[in-house]
N, C-alpha and C. Protein backbone atom coordinates (compact mmCIF):
# COMPACT_ATOMS: atom_id res chain seq x y z
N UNK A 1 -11.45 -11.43 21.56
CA UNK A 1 -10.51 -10.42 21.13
C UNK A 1 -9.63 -10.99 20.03
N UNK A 2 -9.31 -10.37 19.02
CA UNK A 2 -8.44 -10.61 18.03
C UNK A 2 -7.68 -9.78 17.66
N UNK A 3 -6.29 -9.92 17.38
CA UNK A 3 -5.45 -9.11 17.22
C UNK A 3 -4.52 -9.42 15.90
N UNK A 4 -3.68 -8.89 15.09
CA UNK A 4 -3.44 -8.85 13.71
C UNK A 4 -2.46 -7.96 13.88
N UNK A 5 -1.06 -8.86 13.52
CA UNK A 5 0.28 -8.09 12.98
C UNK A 5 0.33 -7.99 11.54
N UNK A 6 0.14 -6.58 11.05
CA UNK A 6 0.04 -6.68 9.43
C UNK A 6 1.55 -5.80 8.93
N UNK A 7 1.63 -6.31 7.69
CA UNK A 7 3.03 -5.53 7.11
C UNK A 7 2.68 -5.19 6.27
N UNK A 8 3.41 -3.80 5.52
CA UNK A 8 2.84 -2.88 4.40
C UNK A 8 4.00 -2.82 3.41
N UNK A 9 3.60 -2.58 2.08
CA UNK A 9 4.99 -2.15 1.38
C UNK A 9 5.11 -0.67 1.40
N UNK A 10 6.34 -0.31 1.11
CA UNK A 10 6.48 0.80 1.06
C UNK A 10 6.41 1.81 -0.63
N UNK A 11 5.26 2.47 -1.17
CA UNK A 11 5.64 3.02 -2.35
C UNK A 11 5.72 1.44 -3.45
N UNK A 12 5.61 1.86 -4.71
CA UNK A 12 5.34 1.24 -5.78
C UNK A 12 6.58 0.16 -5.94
N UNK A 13 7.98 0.52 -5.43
CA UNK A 13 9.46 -0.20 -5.94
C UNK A 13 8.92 -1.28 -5.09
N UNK A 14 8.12 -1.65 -4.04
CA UNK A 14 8.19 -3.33 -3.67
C UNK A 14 7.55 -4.15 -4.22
N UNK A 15 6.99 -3.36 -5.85
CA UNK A 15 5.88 -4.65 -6.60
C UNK A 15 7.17 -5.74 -7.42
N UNK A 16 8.65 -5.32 -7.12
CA UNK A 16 9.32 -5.80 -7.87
C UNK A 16 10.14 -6.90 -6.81
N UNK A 17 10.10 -6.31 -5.36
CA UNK A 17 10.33 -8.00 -4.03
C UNK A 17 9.24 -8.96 -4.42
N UNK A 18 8.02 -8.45 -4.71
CA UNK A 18 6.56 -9.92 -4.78
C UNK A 18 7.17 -10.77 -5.89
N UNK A 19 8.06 -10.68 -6.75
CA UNK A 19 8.44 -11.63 -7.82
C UNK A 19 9.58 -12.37 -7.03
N UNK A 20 10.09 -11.93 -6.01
CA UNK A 20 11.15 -13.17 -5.57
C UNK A 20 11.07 -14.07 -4.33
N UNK A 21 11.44 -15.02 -4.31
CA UNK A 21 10.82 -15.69 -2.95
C UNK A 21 11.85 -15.70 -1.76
N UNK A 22 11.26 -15.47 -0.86
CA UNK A 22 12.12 -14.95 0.60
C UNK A 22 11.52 -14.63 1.40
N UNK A 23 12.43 -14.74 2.04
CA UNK A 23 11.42 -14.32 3.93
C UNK A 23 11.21 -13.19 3.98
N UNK A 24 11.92 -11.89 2.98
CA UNK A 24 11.82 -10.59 3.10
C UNK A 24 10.51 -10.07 1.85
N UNK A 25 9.47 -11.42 1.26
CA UNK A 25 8.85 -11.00 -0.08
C UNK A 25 7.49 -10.31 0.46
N UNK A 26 6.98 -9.55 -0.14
CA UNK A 26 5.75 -8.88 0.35
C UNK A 26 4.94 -9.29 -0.49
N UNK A 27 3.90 -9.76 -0.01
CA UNK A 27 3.08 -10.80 -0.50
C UNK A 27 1.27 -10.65 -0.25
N UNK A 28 0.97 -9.27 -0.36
CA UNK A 28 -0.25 -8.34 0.20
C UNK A 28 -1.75 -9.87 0.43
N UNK A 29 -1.94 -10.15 1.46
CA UNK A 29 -3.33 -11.12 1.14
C UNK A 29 -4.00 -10.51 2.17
N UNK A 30 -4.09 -9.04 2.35
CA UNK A 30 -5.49 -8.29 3.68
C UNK A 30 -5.51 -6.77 2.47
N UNK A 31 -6.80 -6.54 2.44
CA UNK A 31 -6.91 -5.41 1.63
C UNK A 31 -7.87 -4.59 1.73
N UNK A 32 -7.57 -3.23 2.16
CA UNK A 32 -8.50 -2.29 2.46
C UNK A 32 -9.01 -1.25 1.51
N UNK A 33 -10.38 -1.30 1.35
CA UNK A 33 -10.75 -0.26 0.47
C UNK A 33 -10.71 1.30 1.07
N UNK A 34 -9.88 2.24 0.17
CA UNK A 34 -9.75 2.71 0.06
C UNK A 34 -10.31 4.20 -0.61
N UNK A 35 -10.95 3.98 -0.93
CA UNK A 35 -11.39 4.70 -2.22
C UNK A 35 -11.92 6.22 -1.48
N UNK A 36 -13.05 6.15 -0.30
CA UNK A 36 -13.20 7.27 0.57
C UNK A 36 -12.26 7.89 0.92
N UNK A 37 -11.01 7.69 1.26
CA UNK A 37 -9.84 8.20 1.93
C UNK A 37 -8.87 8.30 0.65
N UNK A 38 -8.23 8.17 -0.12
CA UNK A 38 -7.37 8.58 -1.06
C UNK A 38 -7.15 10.09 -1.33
N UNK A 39 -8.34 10.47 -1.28
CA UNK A 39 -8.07 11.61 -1.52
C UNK A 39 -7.25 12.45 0.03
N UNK A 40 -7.77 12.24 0.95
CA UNK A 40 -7.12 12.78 2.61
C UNK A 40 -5.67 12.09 2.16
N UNK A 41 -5.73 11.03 1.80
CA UNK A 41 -4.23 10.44 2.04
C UNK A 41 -2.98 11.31 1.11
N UNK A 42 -3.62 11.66 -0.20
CA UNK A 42 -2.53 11.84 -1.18
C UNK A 42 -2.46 13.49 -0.46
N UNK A 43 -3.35 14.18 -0.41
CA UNK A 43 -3.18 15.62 0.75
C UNK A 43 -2.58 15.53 1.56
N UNK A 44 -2.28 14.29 2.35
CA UNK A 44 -1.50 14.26 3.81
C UNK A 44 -0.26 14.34 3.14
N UNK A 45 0.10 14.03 2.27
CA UNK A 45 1.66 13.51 1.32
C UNK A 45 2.23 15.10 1.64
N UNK A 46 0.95 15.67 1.20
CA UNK A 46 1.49 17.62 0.67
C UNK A 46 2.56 18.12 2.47
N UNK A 47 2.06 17.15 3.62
CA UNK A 47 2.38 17.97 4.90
C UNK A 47 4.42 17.27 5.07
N UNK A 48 4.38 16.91 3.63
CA UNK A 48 5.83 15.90 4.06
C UNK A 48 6.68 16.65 2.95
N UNK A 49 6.63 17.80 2.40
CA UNK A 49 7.36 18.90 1.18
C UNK A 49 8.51 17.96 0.79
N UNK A 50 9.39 17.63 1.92
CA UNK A 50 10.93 17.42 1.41
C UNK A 50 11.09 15.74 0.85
N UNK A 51 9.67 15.05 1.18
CA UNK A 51 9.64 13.65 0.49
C UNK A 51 9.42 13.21 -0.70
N UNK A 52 8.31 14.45 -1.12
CA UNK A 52 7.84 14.49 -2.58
C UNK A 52 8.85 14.56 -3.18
N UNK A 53 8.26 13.88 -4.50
CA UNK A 53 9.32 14.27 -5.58
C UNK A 53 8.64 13.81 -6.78
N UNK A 54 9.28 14.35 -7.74
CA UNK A 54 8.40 14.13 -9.11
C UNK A 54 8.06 12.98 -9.74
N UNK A 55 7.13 12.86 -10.35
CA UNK A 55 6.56 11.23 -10.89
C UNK A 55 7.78 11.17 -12.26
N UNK A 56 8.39 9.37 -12.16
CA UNK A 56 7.94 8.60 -11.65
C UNK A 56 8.46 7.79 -10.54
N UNK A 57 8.71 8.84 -9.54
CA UNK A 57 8.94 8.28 -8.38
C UNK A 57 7.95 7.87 -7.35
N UNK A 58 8.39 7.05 -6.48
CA UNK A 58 7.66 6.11 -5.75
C UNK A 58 6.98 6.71 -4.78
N UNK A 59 7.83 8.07 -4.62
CA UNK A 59 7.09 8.75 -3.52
C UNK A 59 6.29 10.12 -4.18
N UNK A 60 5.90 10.39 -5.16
CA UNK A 60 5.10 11.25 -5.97
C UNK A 60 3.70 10.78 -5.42
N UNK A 61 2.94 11.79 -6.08
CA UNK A 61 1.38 12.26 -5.62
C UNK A 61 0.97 11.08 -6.64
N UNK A 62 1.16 11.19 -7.66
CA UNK A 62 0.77 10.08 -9.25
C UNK A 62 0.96 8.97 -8.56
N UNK A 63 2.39 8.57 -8.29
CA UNK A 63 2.43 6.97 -8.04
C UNK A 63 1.88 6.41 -6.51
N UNK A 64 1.19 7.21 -5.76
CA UNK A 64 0.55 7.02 -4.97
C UNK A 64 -1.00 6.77 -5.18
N UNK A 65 -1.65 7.23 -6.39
CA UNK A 65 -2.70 7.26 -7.03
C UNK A 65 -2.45 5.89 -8.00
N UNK A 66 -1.52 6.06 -8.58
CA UNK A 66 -1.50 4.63 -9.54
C UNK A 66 -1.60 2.95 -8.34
N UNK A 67 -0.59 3.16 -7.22
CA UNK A 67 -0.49 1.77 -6.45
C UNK A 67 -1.53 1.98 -6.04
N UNK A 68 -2.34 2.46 -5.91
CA UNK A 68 -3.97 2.89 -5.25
C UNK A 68 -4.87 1.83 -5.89
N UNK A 69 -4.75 2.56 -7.02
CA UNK A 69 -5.50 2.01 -8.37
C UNK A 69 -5.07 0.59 -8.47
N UNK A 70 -3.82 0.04 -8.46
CA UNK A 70 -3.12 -0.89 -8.84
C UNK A 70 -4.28 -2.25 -8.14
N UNK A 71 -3.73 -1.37 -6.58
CA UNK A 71 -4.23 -2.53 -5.66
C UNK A 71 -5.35 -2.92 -5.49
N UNK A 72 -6.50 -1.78 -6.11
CA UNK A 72 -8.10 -1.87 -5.97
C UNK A 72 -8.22 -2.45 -6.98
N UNK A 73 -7.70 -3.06 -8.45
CA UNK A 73 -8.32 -3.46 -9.19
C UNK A 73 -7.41 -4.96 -9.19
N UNK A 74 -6.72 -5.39 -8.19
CA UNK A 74 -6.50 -6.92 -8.08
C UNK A 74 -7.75 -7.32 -7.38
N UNK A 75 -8.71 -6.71 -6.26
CA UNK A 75 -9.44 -7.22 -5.71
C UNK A 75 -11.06 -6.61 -5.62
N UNK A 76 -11.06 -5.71 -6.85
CA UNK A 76 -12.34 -5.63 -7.36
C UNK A 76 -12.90 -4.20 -6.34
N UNK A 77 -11.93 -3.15 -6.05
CA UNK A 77 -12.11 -2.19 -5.34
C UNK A 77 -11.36 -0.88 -6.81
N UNK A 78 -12.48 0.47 -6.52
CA UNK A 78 -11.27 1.23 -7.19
C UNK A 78 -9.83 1.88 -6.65
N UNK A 79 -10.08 1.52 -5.28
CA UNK A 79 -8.70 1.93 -4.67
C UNK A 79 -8.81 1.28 -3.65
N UNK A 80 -7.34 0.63 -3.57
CA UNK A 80 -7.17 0.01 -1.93
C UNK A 80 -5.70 0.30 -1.24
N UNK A 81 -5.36 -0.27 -0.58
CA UNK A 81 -4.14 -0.65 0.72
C UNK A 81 -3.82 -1.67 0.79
N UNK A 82 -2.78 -2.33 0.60
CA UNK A 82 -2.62 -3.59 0.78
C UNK A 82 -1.78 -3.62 1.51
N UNK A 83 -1.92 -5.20 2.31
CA UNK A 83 -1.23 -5.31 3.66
C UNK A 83 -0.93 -6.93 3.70
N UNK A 84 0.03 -7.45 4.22
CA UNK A 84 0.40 -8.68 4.37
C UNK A 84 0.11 -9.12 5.41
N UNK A 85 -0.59 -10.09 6.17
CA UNK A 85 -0.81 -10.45 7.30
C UNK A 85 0.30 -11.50 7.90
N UNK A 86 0.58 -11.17 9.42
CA UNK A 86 2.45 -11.36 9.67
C UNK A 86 1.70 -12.63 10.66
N UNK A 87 0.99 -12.01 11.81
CA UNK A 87 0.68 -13.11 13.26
C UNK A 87 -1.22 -12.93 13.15
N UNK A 88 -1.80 -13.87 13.43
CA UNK A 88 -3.28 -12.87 13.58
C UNK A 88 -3.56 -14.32 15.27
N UNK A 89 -3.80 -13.16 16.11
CA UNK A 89 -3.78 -13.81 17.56
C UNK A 89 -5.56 -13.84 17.84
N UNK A 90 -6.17 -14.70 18.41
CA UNK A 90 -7.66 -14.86 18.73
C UNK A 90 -7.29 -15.30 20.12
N UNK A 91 -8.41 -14.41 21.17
CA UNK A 91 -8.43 -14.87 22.36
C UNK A 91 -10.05 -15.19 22.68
């Protein structure tokens, strides 16, 4: 059995914590392709009306498509998820 505490950033404004160093830096090294699901995901956005808001905000339909993009083409995906890995437990 293996188990995995992962941490996520939130929206595009935390590509600007990865430039500083701290215990609070998000530092993505687990990455999920994405590319099948983007589209369900940026639709799920539509069920949250009062979060949206216009590009270029972090929480827009665009900049959810751009950090998409962003993250699939650091690791050779056209769209991914990136995630920081916190504890990873093996039994």
């Amino acid at each position: 059995m293996k188990a995995m505490m992962i941490g996520f950033g939130v929206g595009i404004s935390y590509y600007k914590i990865e430039r500083h160093v701290g215990d609070d830096a998000f530092i993505p090294n687990h990455f999920e392709n994405i590319q099948a699901q983007i589209d369900f995901k940026i639709n799920a956005m539509s069920c949250f009306k009062s979060q949206i808001r216009p590009f270029p905000s972090t929480r827009s339909k665009e900049t959810i498509e751009v950090l998409a993009k962003f993250r699939g083409a650091t690791v050779g995906f056209y769209r991914a998820e990136a995630f920081m890995t916190i504890r990873t437990i093996n039994n």
